[in-house]
N, C-alpha and C. Protein backbone atom coordinates (compact mmCIF):
# COMPACT_ATOMS: atom_id res chain seq x y z
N UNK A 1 108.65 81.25 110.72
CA UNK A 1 110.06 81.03 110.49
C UNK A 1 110.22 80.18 109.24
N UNK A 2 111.00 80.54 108.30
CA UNK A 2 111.31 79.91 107.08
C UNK A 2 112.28 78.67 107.04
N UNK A 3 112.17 77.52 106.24
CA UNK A 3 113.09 76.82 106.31
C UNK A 3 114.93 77.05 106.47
N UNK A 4 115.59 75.99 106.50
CA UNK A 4 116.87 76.51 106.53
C UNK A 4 117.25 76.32 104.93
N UNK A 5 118.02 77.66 104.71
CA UNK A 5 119.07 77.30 103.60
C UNK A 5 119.49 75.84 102.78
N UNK A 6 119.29 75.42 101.97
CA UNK A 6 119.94 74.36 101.59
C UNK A 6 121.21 75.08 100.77
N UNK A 7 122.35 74.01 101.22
CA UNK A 7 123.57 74.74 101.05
C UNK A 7 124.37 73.66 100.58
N UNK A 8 125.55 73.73 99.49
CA UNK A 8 126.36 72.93 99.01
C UNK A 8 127.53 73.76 99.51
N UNK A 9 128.70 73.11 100.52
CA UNK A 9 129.92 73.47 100.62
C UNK A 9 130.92 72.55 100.36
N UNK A 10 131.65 73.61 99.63
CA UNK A 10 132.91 72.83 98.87
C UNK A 10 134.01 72.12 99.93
N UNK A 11 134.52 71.39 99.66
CA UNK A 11 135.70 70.97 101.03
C UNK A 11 136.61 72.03 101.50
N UNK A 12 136.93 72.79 100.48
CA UNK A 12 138.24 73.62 101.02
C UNK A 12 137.28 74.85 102.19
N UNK A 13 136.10 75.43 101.53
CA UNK A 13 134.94 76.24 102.53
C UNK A 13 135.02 75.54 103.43
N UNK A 14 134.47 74.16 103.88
CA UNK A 14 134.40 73.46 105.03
C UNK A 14 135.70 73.22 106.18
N UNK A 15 136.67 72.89 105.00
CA UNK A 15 138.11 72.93 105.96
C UNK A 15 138.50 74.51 106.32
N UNK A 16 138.08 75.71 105.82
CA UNK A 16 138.26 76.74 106.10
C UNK A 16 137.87 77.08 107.24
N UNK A 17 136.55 76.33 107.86
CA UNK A 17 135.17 76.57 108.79
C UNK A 17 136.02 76.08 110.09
N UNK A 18 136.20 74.52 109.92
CA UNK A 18 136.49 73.38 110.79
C UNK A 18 138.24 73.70 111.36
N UNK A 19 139.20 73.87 110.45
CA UNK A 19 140.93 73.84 110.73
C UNK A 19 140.68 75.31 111.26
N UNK A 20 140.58 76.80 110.66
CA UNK A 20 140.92 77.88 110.49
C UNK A 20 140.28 78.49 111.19
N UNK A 21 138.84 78.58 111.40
CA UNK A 21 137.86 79.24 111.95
C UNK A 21 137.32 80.25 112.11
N UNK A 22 138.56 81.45 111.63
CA UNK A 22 138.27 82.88 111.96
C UNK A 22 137.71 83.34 111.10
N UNK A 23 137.27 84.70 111.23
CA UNK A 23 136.77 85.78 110.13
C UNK A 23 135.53 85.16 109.11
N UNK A 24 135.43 85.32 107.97
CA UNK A 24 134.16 84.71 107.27
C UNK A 24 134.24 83.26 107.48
N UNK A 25 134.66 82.32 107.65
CA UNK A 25 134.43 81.19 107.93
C UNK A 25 134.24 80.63 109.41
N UNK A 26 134.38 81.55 109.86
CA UNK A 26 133.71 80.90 111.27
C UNK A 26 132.29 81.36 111.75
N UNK A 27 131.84 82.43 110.77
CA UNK A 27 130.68 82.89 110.92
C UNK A 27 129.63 81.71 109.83
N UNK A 28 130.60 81.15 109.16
CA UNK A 28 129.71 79.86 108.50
C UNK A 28 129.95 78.82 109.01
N UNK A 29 130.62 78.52 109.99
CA UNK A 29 130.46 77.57 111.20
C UNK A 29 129.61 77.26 112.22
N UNK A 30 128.97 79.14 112.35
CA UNK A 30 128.10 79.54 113.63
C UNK A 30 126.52 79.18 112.81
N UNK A 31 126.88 79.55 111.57
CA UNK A 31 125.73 79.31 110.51
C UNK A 31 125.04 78.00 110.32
N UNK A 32 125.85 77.08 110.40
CA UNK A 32 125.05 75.46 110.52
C UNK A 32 124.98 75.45 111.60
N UNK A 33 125.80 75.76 112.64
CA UNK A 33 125.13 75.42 113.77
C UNK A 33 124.62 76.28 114.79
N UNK A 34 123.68 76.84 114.01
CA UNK A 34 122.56 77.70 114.73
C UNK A 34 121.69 77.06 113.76
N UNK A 35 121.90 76.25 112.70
CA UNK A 35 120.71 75.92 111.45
C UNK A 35 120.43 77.07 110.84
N UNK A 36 120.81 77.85 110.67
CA UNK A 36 120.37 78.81 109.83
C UNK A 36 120.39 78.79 108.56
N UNK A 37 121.38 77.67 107.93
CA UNK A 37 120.94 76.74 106.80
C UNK A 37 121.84 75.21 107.20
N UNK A 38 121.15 73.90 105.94
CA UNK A 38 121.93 73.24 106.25
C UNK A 38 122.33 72.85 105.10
N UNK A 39 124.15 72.07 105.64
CA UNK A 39 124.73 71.72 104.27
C UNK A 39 124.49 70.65 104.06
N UNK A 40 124.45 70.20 102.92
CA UNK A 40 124.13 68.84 102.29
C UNK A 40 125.63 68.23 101.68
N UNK A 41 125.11 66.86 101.92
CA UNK A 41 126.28 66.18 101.77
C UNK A 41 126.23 65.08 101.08
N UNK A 42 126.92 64.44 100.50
CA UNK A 42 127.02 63.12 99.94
C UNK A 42 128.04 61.75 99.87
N UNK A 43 127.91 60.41 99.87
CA UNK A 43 129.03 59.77 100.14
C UNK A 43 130.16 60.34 99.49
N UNK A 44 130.17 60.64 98.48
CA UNK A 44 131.56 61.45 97.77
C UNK A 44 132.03 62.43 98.51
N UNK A 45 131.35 63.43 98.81
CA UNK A 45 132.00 64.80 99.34
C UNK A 45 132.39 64.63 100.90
N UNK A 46 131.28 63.24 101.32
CA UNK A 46 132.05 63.25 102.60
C UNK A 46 133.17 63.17 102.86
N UNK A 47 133.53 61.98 102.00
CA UNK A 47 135.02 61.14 101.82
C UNK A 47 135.82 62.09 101.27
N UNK A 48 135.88 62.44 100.35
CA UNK A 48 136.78 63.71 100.09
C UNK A 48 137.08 64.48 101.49
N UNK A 49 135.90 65.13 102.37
CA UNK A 49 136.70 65.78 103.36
C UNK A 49 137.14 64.97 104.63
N UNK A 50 136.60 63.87 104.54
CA UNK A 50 137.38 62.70 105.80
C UNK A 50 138.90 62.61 105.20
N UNK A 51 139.27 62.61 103.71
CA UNK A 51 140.48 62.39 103.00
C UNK A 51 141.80 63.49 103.46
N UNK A 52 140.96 64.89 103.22
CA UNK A 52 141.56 65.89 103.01
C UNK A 52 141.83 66.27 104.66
N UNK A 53 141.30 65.90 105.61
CA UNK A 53 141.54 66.41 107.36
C UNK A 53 142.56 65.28 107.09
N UNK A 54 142.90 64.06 106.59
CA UNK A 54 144.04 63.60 107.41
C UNK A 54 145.50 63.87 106.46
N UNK A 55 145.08 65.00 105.64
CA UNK A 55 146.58 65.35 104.81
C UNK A 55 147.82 65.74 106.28
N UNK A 56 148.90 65.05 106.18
CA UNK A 56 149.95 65.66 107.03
C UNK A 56 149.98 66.77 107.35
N UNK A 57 150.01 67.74 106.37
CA UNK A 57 150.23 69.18 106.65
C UNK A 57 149.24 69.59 107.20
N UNK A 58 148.07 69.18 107.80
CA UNK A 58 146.99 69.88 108.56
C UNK A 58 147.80 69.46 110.43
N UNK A 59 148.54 68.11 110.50
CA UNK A 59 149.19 67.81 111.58
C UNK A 59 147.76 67.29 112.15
N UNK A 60 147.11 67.11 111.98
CA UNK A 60 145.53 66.79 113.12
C UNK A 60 146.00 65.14 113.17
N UNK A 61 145.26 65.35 114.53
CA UNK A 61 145.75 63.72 114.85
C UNK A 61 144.57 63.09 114.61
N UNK A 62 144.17 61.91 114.83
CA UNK A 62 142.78 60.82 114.54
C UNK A 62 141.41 61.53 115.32
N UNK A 63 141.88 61.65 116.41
CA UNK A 63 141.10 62.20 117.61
C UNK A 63 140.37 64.01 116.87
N UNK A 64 141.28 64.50 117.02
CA UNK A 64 141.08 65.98 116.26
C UNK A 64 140.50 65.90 115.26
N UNK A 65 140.99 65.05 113.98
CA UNK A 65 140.28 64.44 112.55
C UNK A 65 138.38 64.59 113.13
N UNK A 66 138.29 63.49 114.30
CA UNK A 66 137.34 63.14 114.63
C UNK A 66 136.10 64.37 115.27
N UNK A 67 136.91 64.71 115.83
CA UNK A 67 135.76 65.43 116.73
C UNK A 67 135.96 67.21 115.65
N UNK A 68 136.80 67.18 114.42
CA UNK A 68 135.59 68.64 113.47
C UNK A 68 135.19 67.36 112.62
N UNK A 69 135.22 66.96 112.72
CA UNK A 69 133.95 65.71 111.59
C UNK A 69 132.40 65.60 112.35
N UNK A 70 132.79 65.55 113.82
CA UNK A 70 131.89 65.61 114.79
C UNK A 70 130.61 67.31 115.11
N UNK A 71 131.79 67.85 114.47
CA UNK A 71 131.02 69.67 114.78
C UNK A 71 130.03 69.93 113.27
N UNK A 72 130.71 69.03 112.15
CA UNK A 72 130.26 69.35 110.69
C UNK A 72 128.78 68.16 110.37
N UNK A 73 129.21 67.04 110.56
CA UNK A 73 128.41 65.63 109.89
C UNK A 73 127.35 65.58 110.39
N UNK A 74 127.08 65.81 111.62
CA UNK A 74 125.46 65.69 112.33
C UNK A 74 124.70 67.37 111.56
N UNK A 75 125.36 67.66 111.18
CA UNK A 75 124.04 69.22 110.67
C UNK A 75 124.21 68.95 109.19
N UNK A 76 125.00 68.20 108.63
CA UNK A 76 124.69 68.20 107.23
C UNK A 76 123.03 67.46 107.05
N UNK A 77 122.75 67.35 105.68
CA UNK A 77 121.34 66.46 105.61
C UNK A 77 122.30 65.56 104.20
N UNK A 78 122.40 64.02 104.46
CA UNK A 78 122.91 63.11 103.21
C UNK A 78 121.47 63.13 102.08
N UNK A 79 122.47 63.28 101.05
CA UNK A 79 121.34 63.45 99.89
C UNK A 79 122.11 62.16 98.91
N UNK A 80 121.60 61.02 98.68
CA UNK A 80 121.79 60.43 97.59
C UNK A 80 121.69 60.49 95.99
N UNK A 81 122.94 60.26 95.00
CA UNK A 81 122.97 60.83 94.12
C UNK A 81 122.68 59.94 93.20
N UNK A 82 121.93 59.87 92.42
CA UNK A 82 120.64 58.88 91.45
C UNK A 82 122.06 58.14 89.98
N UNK A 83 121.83 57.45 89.71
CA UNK A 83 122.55 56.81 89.17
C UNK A 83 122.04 56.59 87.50
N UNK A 84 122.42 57.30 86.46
CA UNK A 84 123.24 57.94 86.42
C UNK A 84 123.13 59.19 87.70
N UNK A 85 123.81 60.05 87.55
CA UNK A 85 124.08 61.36 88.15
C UNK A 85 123.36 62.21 87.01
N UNK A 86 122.75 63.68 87.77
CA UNK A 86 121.76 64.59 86.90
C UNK A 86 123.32 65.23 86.07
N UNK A 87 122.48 66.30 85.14
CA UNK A 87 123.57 66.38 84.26
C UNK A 87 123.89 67.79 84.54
N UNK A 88 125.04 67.41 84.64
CA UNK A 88 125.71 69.24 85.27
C UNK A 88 126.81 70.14 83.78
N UNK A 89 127.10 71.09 83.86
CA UNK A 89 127.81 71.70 82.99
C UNK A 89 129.35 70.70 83.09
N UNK A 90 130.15 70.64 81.96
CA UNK A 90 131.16 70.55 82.24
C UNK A 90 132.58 70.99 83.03
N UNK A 91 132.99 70.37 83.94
CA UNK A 91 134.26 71.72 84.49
C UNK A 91 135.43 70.90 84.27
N UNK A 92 136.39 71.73 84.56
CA UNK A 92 137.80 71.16 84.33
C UNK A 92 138.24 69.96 85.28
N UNK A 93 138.19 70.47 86.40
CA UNK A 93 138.36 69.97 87.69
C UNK A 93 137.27 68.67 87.85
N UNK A 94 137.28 67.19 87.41
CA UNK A 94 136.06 66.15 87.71
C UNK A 94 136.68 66.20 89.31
N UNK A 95 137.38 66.34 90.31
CA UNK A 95 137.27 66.35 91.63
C UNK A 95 136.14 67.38 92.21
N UNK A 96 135.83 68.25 91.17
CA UNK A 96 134.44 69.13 91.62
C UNK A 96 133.03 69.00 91.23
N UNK A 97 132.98 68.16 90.25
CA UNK A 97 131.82 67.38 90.01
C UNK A 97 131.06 66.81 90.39
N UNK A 98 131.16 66.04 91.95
CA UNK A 98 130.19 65.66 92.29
C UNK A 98 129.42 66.52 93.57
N UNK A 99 130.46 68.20 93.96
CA UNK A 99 129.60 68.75 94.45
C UNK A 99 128.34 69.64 93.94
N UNK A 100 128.78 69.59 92.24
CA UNK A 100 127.71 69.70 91.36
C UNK A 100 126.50 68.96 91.22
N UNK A 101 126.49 67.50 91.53
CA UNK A 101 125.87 66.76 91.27
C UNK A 101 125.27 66.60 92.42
N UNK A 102 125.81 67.09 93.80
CA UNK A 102 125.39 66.99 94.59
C UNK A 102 124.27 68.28 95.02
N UNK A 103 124.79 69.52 94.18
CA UNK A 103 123.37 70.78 94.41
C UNK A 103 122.70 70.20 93.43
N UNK A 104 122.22 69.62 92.56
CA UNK A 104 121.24 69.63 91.20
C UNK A 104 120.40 68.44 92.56
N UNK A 105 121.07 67.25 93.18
CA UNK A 105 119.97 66.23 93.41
C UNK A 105 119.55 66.98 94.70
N UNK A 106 119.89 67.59 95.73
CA UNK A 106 119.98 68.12 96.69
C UNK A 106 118.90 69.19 96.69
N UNK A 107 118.48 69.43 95.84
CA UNK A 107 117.86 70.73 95.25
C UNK A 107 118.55 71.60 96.13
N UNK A 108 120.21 72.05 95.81
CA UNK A 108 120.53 72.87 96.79
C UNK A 108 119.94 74.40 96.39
N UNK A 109 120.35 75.26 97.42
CA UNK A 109 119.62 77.01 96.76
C UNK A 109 120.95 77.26 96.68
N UNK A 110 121.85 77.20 96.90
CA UNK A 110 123.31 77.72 96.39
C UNK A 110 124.72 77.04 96.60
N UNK A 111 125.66 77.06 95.99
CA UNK A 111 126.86 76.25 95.98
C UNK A 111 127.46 77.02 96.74
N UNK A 112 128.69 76.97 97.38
CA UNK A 112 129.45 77.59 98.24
C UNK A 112 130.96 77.30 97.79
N UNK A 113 131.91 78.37 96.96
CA UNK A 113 133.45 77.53 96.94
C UNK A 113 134.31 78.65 96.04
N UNK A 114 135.21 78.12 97.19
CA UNK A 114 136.51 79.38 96.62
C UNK A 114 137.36 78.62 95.62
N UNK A 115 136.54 77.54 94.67
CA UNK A 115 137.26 76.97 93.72
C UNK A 115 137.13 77.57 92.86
N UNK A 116 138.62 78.08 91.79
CA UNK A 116 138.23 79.17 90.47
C UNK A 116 137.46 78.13 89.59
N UNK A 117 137.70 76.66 89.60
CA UNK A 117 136.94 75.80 88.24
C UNK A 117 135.69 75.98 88.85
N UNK A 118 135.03 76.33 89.51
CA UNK A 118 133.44 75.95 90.15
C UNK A 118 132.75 77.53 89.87
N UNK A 119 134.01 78.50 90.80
CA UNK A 119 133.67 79.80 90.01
C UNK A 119 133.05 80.68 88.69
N UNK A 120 134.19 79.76 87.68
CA UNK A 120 134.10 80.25 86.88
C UNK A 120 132.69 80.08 86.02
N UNK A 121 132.14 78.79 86.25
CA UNK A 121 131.09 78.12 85.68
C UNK A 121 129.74 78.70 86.76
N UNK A 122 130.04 79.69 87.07
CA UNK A 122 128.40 80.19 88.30
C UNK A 122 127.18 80.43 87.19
N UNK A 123 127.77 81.58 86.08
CA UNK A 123 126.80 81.76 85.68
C UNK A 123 126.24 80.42 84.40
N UNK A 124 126.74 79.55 84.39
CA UNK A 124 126.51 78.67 83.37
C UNK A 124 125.65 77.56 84.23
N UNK A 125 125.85 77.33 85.58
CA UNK A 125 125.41 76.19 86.61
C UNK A 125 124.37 76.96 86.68
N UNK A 126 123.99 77.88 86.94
CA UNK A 126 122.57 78.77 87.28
C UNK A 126 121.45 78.69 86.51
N UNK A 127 122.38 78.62 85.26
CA UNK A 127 121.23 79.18 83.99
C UNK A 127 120.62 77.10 83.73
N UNK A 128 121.87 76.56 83.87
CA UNK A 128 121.58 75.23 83.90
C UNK A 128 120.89 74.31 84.62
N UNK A 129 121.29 74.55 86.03
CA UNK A 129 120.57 73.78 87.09
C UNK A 129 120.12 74.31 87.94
N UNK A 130 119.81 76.02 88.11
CA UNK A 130 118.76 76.65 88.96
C UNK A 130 119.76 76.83 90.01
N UNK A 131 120.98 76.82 90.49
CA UNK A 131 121.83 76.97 91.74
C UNK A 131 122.86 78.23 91.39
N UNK A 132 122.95 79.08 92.13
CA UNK A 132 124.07 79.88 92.11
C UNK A 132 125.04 79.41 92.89
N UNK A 133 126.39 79.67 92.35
CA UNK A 133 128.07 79.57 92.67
C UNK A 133 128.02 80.74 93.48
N UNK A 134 128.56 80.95 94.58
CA UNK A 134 128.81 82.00 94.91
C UNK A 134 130.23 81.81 95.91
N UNK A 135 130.95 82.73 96.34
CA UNK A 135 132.08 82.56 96.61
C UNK A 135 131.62 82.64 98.36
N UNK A 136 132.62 82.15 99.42
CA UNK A 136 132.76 82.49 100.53
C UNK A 136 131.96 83.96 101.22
N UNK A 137 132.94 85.05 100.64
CA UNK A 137 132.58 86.17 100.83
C UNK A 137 130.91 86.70 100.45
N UNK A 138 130.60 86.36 99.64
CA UNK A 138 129.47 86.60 98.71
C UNK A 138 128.67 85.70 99.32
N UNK A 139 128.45 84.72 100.20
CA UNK A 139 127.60 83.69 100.79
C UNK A 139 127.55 84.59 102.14
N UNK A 140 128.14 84.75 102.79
CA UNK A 140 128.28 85.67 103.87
C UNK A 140 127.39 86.68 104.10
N UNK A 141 128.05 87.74 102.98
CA UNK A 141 127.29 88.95 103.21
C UNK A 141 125.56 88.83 102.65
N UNK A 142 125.07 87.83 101.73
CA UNK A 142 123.76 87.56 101.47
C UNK A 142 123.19 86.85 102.28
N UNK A 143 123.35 85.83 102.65
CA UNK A 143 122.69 85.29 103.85
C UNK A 143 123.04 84.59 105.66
N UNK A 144 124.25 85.50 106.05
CA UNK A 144 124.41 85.49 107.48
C UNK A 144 124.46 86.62 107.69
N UNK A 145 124.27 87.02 109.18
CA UNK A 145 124.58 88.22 109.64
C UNK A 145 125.52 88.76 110.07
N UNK A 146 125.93 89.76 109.36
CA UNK A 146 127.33 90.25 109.61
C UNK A 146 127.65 90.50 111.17
């Protein structure tokens, strides 16, 4: 049996997994937790998605907040990010930068994110730091089972 996946997921993928659940994102829900890969995480990206579950418009209360923090945080693996930070391509978006920084230290095998600034830069992060961008859909059909 081969290791698991090392995997970088973007917050909005993760809140897709955790709030939404259905259709391709809940099959990457079933995906960490069967281990079939794991996501890596970092103090930044955590906080970003502890930030982003308590936006109003999700309505989740503390409790709810708590327990998909509870289904996601124990299968991630924390990877600390070296100071400086490794050097990633430039993107528009610095709110997406440190999940960049987080596949280069992570040695992740692929990024995960339906962000067009993260998108757009796949083939430039690849050629740069050895990680492919790949979108939701495109993470799916390559490595879970349909």
């Amino acid at each position: 049996m081969s290791a698991p996946l090392r995997v970088v997921l973007d917050t909005n993928v993760v809140l897709s997994a955790l709030v939404f659940g259905g259709g391709l994102a809940g099959r990457l829900r079933v995906g960490w937790q069967q281990g079939v890969f794991v996501p890596l995480a970092s103090t930044a990206t955590a906080q970003e998605l502890v930030c982003v579950l308590a936006y109003p418009k999700f309505r989740l209360s503390r409790l709810e907040q708590d327990e998909l923090l509870a289904d996601y945080l124990p299968h991630t693996e924390t990877v600390r990010i070296p100071q400086p930070p490794p050097p990633v391509p430039d993107c528009r978006d610095l709110l997406d930068v440190p999940f960049m920084h987080l596949a280069v230290a992570g040695k992740a095998e692929v990024l995960v994110s339906g962000d067009r600034d993260l998108l757009v830069l796949a083939d430039e992060f690849e050629r740069a730091c050895g990680c492919p961008i790949l979108s939701l859909d495109a993470f799916v059909r390559a490595h879970l089972v349909l």
